[in-house]
Structure formats: structure tokens, C-alpha cells
N, C-alpha and C. Protein backbone atom coordinates (compact mmCIF):
# COMPACT_ATOMS: atom_id res chain seq x y z
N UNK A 1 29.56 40.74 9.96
CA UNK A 1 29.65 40.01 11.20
C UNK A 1 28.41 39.10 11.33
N UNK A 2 28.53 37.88 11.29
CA UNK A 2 27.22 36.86 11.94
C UNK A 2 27.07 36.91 13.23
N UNK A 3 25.79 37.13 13.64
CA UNK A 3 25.25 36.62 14.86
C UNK A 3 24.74 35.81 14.68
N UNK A 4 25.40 34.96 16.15
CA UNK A 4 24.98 33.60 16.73
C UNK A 4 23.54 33.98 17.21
N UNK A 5 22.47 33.52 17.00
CA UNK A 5 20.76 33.60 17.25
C UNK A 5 21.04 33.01 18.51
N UNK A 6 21.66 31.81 19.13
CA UNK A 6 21.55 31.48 20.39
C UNK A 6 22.12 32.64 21.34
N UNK A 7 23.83 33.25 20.93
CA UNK A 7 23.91 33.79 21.90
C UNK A 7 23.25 35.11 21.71
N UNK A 8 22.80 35.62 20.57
CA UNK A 8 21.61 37.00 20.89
C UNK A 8 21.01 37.14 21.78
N UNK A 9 20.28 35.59 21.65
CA UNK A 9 18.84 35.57 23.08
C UNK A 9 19.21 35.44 24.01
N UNK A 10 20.02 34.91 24.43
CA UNK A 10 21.02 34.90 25.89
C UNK A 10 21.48 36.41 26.61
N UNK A 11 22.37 37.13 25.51
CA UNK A 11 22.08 38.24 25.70
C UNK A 11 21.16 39.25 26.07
N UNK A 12 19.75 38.94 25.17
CA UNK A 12 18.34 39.71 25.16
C UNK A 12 18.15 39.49 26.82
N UNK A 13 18.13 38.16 26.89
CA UNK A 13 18.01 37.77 28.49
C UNK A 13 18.41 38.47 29.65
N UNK A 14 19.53 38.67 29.23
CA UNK A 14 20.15 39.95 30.44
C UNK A 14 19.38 40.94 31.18
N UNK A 15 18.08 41.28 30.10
CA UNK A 15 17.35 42.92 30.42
C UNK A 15 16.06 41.95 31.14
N UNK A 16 15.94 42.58 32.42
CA UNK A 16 15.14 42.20 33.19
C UNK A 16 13.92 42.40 32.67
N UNK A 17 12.74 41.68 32.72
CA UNK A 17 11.40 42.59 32.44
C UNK A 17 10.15 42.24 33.00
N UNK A 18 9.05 42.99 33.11
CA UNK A 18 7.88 42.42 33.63
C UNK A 18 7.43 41.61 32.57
N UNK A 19 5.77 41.19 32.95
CA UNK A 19 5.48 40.11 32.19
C UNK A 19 4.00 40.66 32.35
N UNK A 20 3.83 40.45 31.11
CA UNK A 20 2.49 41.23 30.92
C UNK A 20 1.34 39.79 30.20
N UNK A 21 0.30 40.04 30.01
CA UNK A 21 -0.93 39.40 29.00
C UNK A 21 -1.76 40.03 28.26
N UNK A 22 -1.38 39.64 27.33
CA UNK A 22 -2.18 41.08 26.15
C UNK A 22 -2.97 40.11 25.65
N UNK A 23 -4.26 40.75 25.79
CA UNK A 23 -6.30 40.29 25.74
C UNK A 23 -6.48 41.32 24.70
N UNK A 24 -7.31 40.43 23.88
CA UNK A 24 -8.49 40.90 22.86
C UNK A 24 -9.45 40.51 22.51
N UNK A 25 -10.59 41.05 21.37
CA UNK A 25 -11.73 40.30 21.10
C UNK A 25 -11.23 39.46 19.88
N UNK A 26 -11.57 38.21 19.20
CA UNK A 26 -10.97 37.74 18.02
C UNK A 26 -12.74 38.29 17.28
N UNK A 27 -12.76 38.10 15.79
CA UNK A 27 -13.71 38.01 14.87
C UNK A 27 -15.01 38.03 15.49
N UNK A 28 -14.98 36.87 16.02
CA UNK A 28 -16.18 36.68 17.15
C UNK A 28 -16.90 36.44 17.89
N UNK A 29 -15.66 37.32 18.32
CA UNK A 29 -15.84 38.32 19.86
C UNK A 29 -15.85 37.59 20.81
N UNK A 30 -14.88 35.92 20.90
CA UNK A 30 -14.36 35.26 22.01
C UNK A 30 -12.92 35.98 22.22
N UNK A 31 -13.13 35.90 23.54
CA UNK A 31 -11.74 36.22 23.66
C UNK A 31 -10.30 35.56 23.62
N UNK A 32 -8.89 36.44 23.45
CA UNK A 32 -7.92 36.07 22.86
C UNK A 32 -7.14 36.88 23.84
N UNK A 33 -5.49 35.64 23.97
CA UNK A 33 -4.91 36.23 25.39
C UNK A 33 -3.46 35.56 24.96
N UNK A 34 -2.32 35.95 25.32
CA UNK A 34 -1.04 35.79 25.22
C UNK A 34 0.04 36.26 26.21
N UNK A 35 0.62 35.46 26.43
CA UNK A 35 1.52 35.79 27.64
C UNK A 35 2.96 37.02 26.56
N UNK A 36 3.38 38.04 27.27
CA UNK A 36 4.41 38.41 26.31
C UNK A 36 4.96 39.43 27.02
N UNK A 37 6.52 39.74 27.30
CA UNK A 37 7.09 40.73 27.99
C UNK A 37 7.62 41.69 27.04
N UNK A 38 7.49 41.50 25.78
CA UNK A 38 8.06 42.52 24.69
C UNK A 38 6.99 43.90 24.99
N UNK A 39 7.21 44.52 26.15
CA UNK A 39 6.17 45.58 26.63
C UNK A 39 7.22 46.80 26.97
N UNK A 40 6.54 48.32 26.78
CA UNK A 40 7.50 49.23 27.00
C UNK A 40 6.53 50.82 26.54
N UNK A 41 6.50 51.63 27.11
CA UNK A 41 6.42 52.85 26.71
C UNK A 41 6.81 53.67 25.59
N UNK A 42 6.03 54.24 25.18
CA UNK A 42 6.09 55.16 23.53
C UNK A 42 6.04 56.74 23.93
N UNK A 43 5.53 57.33 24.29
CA UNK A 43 5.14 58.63 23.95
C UNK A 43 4.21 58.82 25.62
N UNK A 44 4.23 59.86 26.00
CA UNK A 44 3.53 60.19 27.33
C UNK A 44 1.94 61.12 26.77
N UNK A 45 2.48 62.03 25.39
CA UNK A 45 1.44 63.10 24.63
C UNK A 45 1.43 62.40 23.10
N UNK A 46 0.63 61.46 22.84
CA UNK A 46 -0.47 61.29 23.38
C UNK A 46 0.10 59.98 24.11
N UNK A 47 -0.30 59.53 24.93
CA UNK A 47 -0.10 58.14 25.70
C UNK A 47 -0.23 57.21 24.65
N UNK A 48 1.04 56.26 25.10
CA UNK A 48 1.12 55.54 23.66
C UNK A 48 2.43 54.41 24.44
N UNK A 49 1.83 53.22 23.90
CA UNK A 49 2.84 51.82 24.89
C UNK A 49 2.91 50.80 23.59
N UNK A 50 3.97 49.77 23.60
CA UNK A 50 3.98 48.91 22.15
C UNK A 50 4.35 47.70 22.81
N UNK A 51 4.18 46.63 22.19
CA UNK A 51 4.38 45.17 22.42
C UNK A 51 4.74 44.71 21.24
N UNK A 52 5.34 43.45 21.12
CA UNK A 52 5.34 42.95 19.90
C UNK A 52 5.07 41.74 19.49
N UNK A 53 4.96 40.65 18.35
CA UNK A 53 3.90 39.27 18.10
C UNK A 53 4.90 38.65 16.87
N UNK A 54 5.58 37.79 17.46
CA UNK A 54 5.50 36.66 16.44
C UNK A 54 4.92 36.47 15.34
N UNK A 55 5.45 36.45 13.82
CA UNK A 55 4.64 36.75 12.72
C UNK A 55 3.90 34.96 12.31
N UNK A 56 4.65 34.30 12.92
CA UNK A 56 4.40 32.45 12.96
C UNK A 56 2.88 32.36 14.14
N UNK A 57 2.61 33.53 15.10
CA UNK A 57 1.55 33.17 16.02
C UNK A 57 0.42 33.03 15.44
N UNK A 58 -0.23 32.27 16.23
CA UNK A 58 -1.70 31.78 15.75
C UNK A 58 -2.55 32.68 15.91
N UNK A 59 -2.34 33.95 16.75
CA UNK A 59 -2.92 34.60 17.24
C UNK A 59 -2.97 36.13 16.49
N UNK A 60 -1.85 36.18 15.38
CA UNK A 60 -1.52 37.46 15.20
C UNK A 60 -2.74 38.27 14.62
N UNK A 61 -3.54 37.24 13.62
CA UNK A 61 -4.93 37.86 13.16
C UNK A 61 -5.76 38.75 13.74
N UNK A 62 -6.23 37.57 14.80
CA UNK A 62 -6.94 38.38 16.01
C UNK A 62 -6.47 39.66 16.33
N UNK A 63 -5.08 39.89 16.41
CA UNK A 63 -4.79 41.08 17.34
C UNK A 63 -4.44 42.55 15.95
N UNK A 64 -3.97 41.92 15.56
CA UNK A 64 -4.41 42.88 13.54
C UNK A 64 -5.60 43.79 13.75
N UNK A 65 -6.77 42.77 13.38
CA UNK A 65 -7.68 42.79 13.74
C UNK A 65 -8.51 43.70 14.78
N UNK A 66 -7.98 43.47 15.94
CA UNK A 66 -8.70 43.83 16.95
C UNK A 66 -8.64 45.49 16.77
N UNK A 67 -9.93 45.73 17.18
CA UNK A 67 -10.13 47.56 17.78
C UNK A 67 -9.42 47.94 18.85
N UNK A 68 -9.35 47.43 19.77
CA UNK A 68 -8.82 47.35 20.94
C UNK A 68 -7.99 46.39 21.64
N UNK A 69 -7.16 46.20 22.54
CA UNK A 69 -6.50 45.53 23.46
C UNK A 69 -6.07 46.10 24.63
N UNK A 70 -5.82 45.14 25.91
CA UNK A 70 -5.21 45.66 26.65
C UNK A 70 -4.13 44.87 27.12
N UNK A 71 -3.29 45.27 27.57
CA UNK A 71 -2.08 44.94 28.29
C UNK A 71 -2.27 44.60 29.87
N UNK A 72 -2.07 43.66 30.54
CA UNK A 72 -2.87 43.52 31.60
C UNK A 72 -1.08 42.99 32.27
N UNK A 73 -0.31 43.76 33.39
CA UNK A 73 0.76 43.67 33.29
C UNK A 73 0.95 42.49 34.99
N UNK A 74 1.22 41.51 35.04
CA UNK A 74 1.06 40.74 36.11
C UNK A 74 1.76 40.76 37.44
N UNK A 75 1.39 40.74 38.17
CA UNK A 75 1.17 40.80 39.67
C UNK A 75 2.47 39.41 40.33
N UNK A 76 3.61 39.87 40.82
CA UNK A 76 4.42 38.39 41.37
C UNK A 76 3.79 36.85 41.97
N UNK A 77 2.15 37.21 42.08
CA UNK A 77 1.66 36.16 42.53
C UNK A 77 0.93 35.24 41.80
N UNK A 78 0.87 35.53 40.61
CA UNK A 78 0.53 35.55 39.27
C UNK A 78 1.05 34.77 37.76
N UNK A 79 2.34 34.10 38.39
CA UNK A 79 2.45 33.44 37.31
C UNK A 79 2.43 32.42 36.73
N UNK A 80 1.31 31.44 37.75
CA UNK A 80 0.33 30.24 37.15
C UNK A 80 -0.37 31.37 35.89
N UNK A 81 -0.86 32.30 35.73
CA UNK A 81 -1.15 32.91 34.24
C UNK A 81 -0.31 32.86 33.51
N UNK A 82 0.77 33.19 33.48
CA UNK A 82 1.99 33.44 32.84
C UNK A 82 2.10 32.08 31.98
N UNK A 83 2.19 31.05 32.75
CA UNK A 83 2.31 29.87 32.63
C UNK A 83 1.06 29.32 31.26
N UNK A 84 0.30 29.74 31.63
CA UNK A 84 -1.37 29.12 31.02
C UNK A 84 -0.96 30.09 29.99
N UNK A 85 -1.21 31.06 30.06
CA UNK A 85 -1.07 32.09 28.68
C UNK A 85 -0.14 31.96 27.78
N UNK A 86 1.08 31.45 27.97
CA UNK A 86 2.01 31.42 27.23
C UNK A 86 1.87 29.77 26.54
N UNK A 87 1.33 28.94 27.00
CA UNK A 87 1.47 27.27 26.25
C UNK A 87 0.05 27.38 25.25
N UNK A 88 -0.30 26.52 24.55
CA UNK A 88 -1.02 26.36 23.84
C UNK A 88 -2.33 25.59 24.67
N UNK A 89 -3.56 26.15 25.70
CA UNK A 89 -4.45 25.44 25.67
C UNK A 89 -5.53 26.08 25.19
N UNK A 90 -6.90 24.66 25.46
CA UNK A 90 -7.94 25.20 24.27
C UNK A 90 -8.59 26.11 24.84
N UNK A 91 -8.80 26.77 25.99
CA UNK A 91 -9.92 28.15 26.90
C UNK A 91 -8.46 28.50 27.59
N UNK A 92 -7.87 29.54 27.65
CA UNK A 92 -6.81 30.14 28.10
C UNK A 92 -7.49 30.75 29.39
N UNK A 93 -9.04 31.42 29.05
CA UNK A 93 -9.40 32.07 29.90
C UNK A 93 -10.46 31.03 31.04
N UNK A 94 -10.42 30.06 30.88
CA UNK A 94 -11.55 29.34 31.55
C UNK A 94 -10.93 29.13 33.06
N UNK A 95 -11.85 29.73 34.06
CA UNK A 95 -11.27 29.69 35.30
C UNK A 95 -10.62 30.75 35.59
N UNK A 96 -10.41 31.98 35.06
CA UNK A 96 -9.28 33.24 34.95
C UNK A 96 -10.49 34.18 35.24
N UNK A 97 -10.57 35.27 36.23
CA UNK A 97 -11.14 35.98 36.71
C UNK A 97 -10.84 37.09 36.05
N UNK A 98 -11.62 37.52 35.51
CA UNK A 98 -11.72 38.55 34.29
C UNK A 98 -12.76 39.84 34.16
N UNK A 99 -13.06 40.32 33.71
CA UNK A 99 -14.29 41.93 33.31
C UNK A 99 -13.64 42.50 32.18
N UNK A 100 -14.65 42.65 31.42
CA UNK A 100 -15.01 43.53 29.75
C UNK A 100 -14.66 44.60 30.37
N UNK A 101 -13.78 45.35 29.41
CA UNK A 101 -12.76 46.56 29.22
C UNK A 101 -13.53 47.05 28.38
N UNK A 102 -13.18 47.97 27.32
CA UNK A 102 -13.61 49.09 26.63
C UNK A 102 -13.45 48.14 25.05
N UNK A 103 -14.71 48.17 24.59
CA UNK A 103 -14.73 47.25 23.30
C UNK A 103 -15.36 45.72 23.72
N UNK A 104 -15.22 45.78 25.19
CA UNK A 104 -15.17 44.32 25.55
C UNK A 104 -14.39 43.42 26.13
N UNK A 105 -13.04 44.22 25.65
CA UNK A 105 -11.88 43.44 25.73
C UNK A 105 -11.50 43.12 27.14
N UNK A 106 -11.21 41.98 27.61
CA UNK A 106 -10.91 41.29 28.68
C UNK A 106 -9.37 41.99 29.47
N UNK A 107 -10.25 41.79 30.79
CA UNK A 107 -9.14 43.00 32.04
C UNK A 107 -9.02 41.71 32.96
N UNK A 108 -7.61 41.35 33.08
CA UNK A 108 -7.57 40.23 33.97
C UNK A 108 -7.61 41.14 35.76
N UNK A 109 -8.17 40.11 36.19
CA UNK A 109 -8.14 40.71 37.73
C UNK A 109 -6.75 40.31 38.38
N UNK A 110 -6.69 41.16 39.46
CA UNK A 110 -5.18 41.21 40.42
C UNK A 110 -4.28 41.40 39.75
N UNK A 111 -4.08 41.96 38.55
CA UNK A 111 -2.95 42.12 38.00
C UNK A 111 -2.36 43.70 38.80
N UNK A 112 -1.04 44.18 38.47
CA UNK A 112 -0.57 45.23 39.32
C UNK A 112 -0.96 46.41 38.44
N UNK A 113 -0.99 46.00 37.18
CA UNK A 113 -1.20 47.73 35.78
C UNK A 113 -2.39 46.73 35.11
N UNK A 114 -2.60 47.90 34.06
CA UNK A 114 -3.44 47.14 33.21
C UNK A 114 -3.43 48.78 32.41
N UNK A 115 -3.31 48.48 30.84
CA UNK A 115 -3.36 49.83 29.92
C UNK A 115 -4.25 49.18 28.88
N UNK A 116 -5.64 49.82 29.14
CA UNK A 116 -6.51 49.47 27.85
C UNK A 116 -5.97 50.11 26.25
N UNK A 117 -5.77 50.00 25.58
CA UNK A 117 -5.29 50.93 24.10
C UNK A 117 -6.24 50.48 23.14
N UNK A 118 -5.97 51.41 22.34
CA UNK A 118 -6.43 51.33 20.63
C UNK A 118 -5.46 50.74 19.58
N UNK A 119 -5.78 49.88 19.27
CA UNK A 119 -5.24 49.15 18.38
C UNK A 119 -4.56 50.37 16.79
N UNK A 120 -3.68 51.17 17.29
CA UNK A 120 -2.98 52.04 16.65
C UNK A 120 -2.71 51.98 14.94
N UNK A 121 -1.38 51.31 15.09
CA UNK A 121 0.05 51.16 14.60
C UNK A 121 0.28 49.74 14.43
N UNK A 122 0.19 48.85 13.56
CA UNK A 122 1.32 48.18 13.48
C UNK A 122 2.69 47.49 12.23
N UNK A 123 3.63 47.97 12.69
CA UNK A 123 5.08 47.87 12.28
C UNK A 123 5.36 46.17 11.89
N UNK A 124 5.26 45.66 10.62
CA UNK A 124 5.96 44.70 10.09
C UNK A 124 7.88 45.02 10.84
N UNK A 125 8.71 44.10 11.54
CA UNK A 125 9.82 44.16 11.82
C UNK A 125 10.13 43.10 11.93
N UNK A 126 11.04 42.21 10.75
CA UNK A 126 11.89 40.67 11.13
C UNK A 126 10.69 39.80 11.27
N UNK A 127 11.37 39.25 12.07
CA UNK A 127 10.15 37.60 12.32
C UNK A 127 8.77 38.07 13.39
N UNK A 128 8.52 39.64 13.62
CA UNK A 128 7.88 40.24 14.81
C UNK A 128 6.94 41.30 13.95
N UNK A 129 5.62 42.10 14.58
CA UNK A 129 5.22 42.91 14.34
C UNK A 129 4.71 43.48 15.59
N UNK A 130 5.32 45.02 15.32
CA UNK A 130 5.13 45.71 16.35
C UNK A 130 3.88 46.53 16.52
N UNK A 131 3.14 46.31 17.62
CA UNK A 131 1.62 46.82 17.84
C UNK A 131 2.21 47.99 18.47
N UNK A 132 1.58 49.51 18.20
CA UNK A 132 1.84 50.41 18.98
C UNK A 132 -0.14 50.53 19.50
N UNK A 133 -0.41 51.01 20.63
CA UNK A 133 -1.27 51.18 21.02
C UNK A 133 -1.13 52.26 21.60
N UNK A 134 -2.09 53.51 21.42
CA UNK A 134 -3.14 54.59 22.34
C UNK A 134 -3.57 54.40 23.13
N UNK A 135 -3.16 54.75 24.45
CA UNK A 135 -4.06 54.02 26.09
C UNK A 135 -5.15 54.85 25.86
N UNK A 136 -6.32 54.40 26.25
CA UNK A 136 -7.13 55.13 26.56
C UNK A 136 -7.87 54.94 27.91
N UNK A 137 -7.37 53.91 28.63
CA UNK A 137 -7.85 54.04 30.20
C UNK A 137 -6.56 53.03 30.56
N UNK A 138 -6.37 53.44 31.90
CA UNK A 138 -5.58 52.23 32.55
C UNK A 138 -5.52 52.44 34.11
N UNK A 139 -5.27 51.38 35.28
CA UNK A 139 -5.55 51.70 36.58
C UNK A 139 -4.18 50.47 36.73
N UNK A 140 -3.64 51.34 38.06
CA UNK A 140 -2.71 50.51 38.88
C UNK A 140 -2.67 50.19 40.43
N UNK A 141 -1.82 49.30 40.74
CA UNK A 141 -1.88 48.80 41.95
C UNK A 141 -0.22 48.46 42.79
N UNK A 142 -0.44 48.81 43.87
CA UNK A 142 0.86 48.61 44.63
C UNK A 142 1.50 47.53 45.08
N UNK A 143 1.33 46.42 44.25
CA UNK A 143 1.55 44.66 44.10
C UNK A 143 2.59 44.54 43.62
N UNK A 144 3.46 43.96 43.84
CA UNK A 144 4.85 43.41 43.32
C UNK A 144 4.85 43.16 41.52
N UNK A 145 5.36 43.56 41.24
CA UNK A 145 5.56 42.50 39.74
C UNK A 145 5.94 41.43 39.66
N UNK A 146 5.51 40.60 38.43
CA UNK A 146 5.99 39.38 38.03
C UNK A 146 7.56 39.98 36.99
N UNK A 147 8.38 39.20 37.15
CA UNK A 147 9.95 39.76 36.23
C UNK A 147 10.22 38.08 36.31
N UNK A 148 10.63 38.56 34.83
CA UNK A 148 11.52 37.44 33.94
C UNK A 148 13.03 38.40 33.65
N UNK A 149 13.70 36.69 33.99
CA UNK A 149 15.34 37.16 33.96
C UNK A 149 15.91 36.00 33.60
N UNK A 150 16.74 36.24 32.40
CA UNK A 150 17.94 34.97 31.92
C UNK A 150 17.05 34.09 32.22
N UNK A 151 16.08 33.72 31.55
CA UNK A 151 15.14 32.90 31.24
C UNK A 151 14.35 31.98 31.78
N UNK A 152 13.67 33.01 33.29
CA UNK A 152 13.20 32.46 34.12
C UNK A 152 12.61 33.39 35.18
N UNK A 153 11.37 33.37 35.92
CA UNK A 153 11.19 34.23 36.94
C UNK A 153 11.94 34.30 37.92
N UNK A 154 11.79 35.64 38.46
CA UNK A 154 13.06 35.97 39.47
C UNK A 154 11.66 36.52 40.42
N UNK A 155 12.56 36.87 41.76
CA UNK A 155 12.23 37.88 42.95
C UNK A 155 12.83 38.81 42.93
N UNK A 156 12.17 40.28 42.61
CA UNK A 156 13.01 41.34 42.69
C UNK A 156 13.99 41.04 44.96
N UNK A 157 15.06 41.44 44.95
CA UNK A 157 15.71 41.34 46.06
C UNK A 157 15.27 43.03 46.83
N UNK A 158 14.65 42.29 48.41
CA UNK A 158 14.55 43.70 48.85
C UNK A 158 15.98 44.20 49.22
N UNK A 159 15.42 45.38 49.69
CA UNK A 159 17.26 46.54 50.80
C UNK A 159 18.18 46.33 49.38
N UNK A 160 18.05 46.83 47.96
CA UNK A 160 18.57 46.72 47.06
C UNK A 160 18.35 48.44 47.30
N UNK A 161 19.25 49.40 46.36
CA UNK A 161 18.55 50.85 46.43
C UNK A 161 20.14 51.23 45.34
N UNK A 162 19.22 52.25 44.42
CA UNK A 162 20.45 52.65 43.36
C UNK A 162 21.50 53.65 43.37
């Protein structure tokens, strides 16, 4: 059976998701940031969360590389970041209110989660490689999320209930 690659992603689209920015240190030790919702939970014992990277990104070295990262998961008010993180400019972080995490690694402010990890695991898969990370600190907040849907931010709808 062939799959159509257009209607895959259309499909993929369907599954609602937050929108996260995964920060690291590069070589040296400027920091490195990417917008990416391929985010999700692994294991509770030991705490353990995965993302995944484009094997074509410019960025994938850096994050190879890195000792550490964190997942810094964004806030609904928040996605002028979203925006900046995900296009190609030259200081991603310039103007972005930020503090050194564990290693260094950059903790964006107002975000709603944030899971510092250890640069684990990572899984060669298709055109992607999958980072599994070890949390080793993380703090949350009672702020709305940012969610991407069918290829575009949404508002979760209140008086919704399952």
C-alpha cells in the first residue's frame, strides 16, 4: 500500500498537541532553541519524556551533543515564541527572557511546564531522531497551553467536559 505523504500529515494533524521549545548549550556554550510539538511521556520510574529532530536540521548536532536539554512547554500567551523559534533567525534568544537550568541550559520564562533532562537516548528513526531524555528537575504552572491543531493554533473551548 503507498502512502500519500500529503495526506499522512493531514492526518498526523488531527492529534491535538502542545507546543513546546527545546533549549540547549551548542559546542560553545551559546545557546540553541527550536520550536517542536513532537513531545510526550516515556516512563514515570525513572522519569523519562522524548521529542524528536529532523535529521536535515541545522540544529541536530548541537542537541547530539548536548549533556543536557530542556523542554520548556509554552504558555497560550506565548506564541510570538513559537513563531521566532520555529523560522530561521540569527539570535532566536535575543529579547526572550530566559535563566541557566542545570548544565546551563536555557529555561524560558512564563512558560506553563518546563522538564530539564539528560540527554539520554537517541533513536535514529526515518527522516527523525528520537531524543529520549531523563528529567531531572522540572516545575509547573496553572497557565493555559499553547495547542496546535490541523495546522494551526487553536483555543482549547471552555464548558467542554468528557
Amino acid at each position: 500500500m503507498m502512502i500519500d505523504p500529503h495526506q499522512f500529515c493531514e492526518a498526523l494533524g488531527r492529534f491535538a498537541t502542545g507546543v513546546t521549545i527545546v533549549t540547549a548549550l551548542d559546542g560553545a556554550g551559546r545557546p540553541v532553541g527550536l520550536t517542536a510539538n513532537s513531545f510526550n511521556s516515556v516512563s514515570l520510574d525513572p522519569p523519562m519524556v522524548l521529542w524528536s529532530l529532523a535529521t536535515r536540521s541545522r540544529n541536530l548536532g548541537a542537541f547530539c551533543d548536548a549533556s543536557h536539554y530542556a523542554i520548556n512547554i509554552l504558555a497560550a500567551d506565548q506564541r510570538h515564541l513559537s513563531d521566532r523559534f520555529a523560522r530561521p533567525v540569527e539570535d532566536r534568544f535575543a529579547d526572550v527572557e530566559w535563566e541557566e537550568g542545570i548544565g546551563g541550559v536555557p529555561l524560558i520564562s512564563g512558560t506553563t511546564a518546563v522538564f530539564e533532562c539528560e540527554n539520554d537516548t537517541r533513536v535514529p528513526a526515518g527522516d527523525h531522531v528520537v531524543f529520549l531524555g531523563k528529567v531531572v528537575s522540572f516545575a509547573h504552572d496553572e497557565k493555559e497551553p499553547l495547542i496546535f491543531h490541523a495546522g494551526r493554533y487553536t483555543i482549547p473551548r471552555a464548558g467542554l467536559s468528557g
